[in-house]
C-alpha atoms as a PDB file:
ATOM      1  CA  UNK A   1      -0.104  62.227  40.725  1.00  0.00           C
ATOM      2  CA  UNK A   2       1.333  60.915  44.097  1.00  0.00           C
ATOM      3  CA  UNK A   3       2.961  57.317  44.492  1.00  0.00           C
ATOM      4  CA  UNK A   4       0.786  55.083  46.780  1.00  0.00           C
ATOM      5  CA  UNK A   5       2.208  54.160  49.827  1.00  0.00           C
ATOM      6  CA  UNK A   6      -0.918  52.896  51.788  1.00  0.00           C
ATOM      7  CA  UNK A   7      -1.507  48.966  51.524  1.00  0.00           C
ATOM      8  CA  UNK A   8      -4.045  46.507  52.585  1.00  0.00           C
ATOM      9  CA  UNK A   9      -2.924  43.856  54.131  1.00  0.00           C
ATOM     10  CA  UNK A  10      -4.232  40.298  54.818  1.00  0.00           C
ATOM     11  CA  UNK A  11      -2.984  40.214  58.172  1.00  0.00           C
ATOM     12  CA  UNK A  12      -4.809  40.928  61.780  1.00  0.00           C
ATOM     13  CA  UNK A  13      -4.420  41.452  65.285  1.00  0.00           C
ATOM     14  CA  UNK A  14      -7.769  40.385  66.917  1.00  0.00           C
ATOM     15  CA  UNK A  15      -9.492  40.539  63.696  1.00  0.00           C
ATOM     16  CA  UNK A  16      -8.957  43.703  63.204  1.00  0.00           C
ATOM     17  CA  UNK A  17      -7.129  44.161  59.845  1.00  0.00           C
ATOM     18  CA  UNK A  18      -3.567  46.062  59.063  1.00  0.00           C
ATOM     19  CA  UNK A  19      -2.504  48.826  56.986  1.00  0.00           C
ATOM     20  CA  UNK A  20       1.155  48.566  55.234  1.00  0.00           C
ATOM     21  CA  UNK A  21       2.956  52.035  54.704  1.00  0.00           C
ATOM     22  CA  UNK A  22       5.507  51.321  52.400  1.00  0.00           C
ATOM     23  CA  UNK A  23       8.672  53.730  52.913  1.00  0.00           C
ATOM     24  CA  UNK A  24      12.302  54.114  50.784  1.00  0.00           C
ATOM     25  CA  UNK A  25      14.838  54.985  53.131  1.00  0.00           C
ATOM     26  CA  UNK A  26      18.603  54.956  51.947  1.00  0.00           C
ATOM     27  CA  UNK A  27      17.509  52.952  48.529  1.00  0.00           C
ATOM     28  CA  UNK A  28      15.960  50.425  51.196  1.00  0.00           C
ATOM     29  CA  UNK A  29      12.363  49.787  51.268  1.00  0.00           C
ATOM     30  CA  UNK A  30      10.773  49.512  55.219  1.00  0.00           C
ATOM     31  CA  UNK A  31       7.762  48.942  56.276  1.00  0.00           C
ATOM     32  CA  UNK A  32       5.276  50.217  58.995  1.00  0.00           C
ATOM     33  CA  UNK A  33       2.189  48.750  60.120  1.00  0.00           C
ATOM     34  CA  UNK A  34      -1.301  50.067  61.604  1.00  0.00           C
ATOM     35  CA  UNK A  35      -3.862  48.418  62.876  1.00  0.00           C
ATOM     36  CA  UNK A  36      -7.656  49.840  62.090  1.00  0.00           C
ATOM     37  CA  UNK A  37     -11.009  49.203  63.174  1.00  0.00           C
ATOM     38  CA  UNK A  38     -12.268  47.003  60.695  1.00  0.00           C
ATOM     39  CA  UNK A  39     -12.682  43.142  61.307  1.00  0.00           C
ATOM     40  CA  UNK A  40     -15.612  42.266  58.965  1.00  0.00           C
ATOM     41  CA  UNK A  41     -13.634  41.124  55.661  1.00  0.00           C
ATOM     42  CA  UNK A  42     -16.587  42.147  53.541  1.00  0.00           C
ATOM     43  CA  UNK A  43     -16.078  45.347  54.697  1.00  0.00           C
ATOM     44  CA  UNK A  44     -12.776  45.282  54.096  1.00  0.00           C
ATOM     45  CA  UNK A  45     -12.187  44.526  50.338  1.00  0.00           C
ATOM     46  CA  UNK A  46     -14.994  47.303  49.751  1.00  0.00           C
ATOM     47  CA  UNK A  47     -12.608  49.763  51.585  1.00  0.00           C
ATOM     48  CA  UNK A  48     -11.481  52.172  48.740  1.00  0.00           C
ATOM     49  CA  UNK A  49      -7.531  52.462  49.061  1.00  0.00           C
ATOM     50  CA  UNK A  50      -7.277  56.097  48.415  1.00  0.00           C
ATOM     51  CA  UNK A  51      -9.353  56.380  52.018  1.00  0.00           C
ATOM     52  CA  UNK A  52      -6.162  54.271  54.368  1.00  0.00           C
ATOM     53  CA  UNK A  53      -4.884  57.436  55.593  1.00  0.00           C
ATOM     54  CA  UNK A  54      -8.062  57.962  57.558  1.00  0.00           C
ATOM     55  CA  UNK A  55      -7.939  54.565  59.124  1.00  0.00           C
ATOM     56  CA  UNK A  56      -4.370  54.227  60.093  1.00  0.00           C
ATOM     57  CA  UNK A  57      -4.777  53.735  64.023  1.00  0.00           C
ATOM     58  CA  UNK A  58      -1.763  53.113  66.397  1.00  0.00           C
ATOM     59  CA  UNK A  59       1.157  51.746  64.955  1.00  0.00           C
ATOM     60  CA  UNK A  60       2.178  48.185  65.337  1.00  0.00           C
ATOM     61  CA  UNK A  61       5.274  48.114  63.265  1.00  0.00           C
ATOM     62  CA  UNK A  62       7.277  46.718  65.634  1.00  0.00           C
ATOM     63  CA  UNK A  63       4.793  44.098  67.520  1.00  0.00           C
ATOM     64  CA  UNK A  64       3.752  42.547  64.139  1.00  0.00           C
ATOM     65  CA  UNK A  65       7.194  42.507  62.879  1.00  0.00           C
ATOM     66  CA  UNK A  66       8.138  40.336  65.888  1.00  0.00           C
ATOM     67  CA  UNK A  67       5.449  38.280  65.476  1.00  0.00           C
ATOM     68  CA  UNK A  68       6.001  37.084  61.501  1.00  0.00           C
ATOM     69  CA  UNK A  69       9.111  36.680  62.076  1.00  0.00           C
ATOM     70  CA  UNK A  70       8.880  34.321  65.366  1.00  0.00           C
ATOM     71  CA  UNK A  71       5.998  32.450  63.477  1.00  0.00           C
ATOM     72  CA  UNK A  72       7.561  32.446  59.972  1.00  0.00           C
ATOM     73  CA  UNK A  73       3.998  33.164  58.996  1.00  0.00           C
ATOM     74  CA  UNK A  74       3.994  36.397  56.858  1.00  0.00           C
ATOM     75  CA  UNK A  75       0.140  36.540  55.367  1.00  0.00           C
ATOM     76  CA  UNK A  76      -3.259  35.385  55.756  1.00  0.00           C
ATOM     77  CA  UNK A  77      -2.810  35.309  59.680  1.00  0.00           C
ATOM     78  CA  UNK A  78      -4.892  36.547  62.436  1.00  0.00           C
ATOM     79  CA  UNK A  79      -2.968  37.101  66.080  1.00  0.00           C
ATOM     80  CA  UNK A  80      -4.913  36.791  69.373  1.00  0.00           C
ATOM     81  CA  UNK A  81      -2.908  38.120  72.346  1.00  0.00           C
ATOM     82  CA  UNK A  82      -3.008  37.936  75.845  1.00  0.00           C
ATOM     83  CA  UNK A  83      -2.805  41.301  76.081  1.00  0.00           C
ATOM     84  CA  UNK A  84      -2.350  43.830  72.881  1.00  0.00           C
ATOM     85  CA  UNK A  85       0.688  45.709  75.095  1.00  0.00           C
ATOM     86  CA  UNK A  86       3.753  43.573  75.653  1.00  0.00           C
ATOM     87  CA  UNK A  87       1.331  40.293  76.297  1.00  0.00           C
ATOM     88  CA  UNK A  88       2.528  36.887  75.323  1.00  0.00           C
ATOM     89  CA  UNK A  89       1.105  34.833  72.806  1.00  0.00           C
ATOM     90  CA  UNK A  90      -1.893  32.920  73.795  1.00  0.00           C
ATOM     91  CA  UNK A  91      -3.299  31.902  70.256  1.00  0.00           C
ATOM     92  CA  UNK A  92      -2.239  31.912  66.463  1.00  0.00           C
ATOM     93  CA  UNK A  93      -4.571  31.401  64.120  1.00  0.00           C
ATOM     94  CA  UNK A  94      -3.465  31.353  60.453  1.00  0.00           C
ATOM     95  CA  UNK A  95      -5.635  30.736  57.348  1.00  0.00           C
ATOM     96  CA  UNK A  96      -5.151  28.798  54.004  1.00  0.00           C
ATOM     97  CA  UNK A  97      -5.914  29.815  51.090  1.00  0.00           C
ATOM     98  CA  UNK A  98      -6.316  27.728  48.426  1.00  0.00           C
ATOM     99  CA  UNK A  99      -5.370  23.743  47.857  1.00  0.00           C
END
């Protein structure tokens, strides 16, 4: 049986949702980041996590990285861009969860 490595994560870029691949390099753990097709959350939660390989789409390890850290914001968020490629923030939208 193989180790999952393939998350769901609560965070989007223009809706559309991100996959988390977690990695051990050197006894460090690092993480890359995809962005998919999906934006309806419905569809989402139903999406069976043995089927993430198939929606990984271009990687935006680097971007999202940049943007948690600059917004200290590091789940439930949704980004809007000015552009998706090098554009500058226009719009941050994060949600709450809970009381």
């Amino acid at each position: 049986m193989s180790k999952r490595t393939l998350y769901k994560t609560n965070i989007r870029i223009f809706n559309k949702y991100l996959i988390m691949k977690i990695k051990i390099i050197n006894n460090k753990t690092k993480y890359d980041f995809y962005l998919t097709e999906i934006t309806d959350p419905e569809k989402w939660i139903d999406q069976d996590e043995k089927q993430l390989e198939k929606l990984k789409g271009k990687k935006m390890t680097d971007k999202i990285e940049k943007l948690l850290d600059e917004h200290k914001i590091y789940s439930n968020v949704n980004f809007h861009l000015s552009e998706l490629e090098g554009g500058d923030i226009s719009k941050v939208n994060v949600v709450k969860v809970g009381g």
